[in-house]
Protein backbone atom coordinates (compact mmCIF):
# COMPACT_ATOMS: atom_id res chain seq x y z
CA UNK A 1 -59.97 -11.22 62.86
CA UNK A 2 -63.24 -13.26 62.38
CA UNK A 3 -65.33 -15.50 64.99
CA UNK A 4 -63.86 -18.62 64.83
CA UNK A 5 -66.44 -21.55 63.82
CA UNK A 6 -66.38 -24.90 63.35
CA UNK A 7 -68.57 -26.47 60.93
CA UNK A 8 -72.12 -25.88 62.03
CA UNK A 9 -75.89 -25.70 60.62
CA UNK A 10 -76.61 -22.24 59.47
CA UNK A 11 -80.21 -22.78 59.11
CA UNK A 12 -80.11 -22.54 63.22
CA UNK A 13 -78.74 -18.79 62.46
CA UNK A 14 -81.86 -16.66 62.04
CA UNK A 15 -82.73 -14.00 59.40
CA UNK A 16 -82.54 -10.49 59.98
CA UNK A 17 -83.08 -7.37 58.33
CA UNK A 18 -79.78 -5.54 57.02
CA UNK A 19 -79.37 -2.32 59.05
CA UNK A 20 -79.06 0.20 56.23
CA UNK A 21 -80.42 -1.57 53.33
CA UNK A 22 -84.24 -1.93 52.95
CA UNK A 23 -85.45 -4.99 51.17
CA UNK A 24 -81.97 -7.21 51.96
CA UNK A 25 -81.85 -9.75 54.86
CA UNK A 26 -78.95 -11.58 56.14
CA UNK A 27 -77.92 -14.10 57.65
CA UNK A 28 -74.70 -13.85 59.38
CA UNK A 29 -72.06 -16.30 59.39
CA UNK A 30 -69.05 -14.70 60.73
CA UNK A 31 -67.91 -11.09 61.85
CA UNK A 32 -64.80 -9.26 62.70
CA UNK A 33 -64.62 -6.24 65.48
CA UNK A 34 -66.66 -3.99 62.78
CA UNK A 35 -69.12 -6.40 61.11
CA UNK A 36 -69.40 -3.40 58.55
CA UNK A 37 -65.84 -4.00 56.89
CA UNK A 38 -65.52 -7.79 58.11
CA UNK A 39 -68.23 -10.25 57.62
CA UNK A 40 -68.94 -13.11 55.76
CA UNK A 41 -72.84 -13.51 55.44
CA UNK A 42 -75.85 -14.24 53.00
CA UNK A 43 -77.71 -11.90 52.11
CA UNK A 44 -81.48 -12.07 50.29
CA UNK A 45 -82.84 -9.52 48.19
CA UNK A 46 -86.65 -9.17 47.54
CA UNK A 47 -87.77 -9.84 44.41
CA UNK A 48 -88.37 -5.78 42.62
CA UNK A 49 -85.69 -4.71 44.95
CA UNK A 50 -84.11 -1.30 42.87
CA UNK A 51 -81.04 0.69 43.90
CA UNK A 52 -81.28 2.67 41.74
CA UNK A 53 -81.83 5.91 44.13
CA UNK A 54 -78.68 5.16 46.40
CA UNK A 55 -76.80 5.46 42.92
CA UNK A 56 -73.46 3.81 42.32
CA UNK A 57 -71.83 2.16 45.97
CA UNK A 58 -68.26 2.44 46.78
CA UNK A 59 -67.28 0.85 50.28
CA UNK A 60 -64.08 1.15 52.50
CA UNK A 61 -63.36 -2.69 52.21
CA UNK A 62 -62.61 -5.61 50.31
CA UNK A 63 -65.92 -7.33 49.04
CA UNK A 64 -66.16 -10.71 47.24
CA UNK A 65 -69.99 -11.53 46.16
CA UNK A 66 -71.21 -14.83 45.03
CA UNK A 67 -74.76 -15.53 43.64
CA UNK A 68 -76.48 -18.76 44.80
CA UNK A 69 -79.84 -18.71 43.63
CA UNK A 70 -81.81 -15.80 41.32
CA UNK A 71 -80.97 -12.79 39.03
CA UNK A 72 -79.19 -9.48 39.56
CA UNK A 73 -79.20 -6.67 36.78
CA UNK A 74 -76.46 -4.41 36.99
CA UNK A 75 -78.41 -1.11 35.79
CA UNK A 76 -74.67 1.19 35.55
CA UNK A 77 -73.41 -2.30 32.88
CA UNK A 78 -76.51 -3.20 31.29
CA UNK A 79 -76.22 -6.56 32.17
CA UNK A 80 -77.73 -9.32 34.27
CA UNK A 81 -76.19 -12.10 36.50
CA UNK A 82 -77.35 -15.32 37.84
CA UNK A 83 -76.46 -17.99 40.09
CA UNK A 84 -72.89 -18.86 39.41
CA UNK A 85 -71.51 -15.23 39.36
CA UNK A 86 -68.71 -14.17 41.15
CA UNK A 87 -67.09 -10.37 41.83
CA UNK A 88 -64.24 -9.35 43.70
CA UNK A 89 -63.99 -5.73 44.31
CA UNK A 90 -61.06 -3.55 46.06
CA UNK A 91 -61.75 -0.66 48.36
CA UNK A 92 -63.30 1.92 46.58
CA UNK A 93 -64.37 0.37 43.35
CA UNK A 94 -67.32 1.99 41.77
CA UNK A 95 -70.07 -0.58 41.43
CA UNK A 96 -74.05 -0.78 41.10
CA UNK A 97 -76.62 0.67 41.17
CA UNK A 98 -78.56 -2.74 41.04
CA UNK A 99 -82.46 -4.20 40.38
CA UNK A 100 -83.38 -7.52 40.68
CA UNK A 101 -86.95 -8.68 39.65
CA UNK A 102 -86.77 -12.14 40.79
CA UNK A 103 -84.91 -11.37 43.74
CA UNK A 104 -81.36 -13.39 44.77
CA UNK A 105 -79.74 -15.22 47.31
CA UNK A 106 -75.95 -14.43 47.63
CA UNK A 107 -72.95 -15.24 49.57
CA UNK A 108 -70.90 -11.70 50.56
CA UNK A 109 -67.43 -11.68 52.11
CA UNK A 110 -66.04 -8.45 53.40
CA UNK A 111 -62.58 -8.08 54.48
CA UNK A 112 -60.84 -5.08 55.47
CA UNK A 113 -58.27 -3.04 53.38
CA UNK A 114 -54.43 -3.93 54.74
CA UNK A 115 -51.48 -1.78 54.41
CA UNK A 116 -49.73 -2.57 51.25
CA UNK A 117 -46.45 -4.47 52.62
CA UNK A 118 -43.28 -3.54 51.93
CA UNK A 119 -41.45 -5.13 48.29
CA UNK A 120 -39.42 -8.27 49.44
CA UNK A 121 -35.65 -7.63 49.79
CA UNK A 122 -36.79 -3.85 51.50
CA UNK A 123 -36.48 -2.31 54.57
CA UNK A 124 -39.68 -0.31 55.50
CA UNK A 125 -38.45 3.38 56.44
CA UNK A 126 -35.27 3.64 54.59
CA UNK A 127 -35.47 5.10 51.25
């Protein structure tokens, strides 16, 4: 489960350089246990930031990405997206491998994959 917060000013939460991913900072807002599959945080790319040489990304958790400010080009899709986007990707969806020339500003929310739960009216362990 996340840190519990009240509403608070995030501009007293300072910037820090995402381990594992040169060129992004972050700004954390909220983390589970394992920050790496729960966190809700914003990250900032550099402008010419190119992922191209990590290739396409597929992650263990839930991820929801919404861009504030900037441009993000999608190099696998051809395509570009700007402030207003939104994605929402399962475990294990193939996605990226991403450039940005003016660099972005975007609001990430990871959550952890749960056990699918059982259909209603069944009993889990009986056929």
């Amino acid at each position: 489960m996340k840190d519990e917060r009240e509403f608070h000013d995030t501009a007293g939460v300072p910037w820090r350089a995402a381990e594992g991913a040169p060129g992004v900072s972050e700004r954390p807002l909220s983390a589970g246990p394992d920050p790496a599959v729960e966190q809700t945080r914003l990250a900032r790319w550099e402008p010419g930031l190119d992922t191209s040489a990590a290739g396409v990304i597929r992650h263990p958790y839930y991820e929801e990405v919404y861009l504030l400010e900037g441009e993000l080009e999608d190099l696998t899709l051809g395509r570009t997206f700007t402030a207003g986007h939104y994605a929402s990707r399962p475990p294990g969806m193939p996605h990226g491998p991403y450039r940005t020339r003016t660099g972005c500003l975007m609001l990430e929310i990871r959550s952890p994959e749960r056990p699918r739960s059982a259909p209603p009216g069944s009993v889990r362990g009986t056929p």
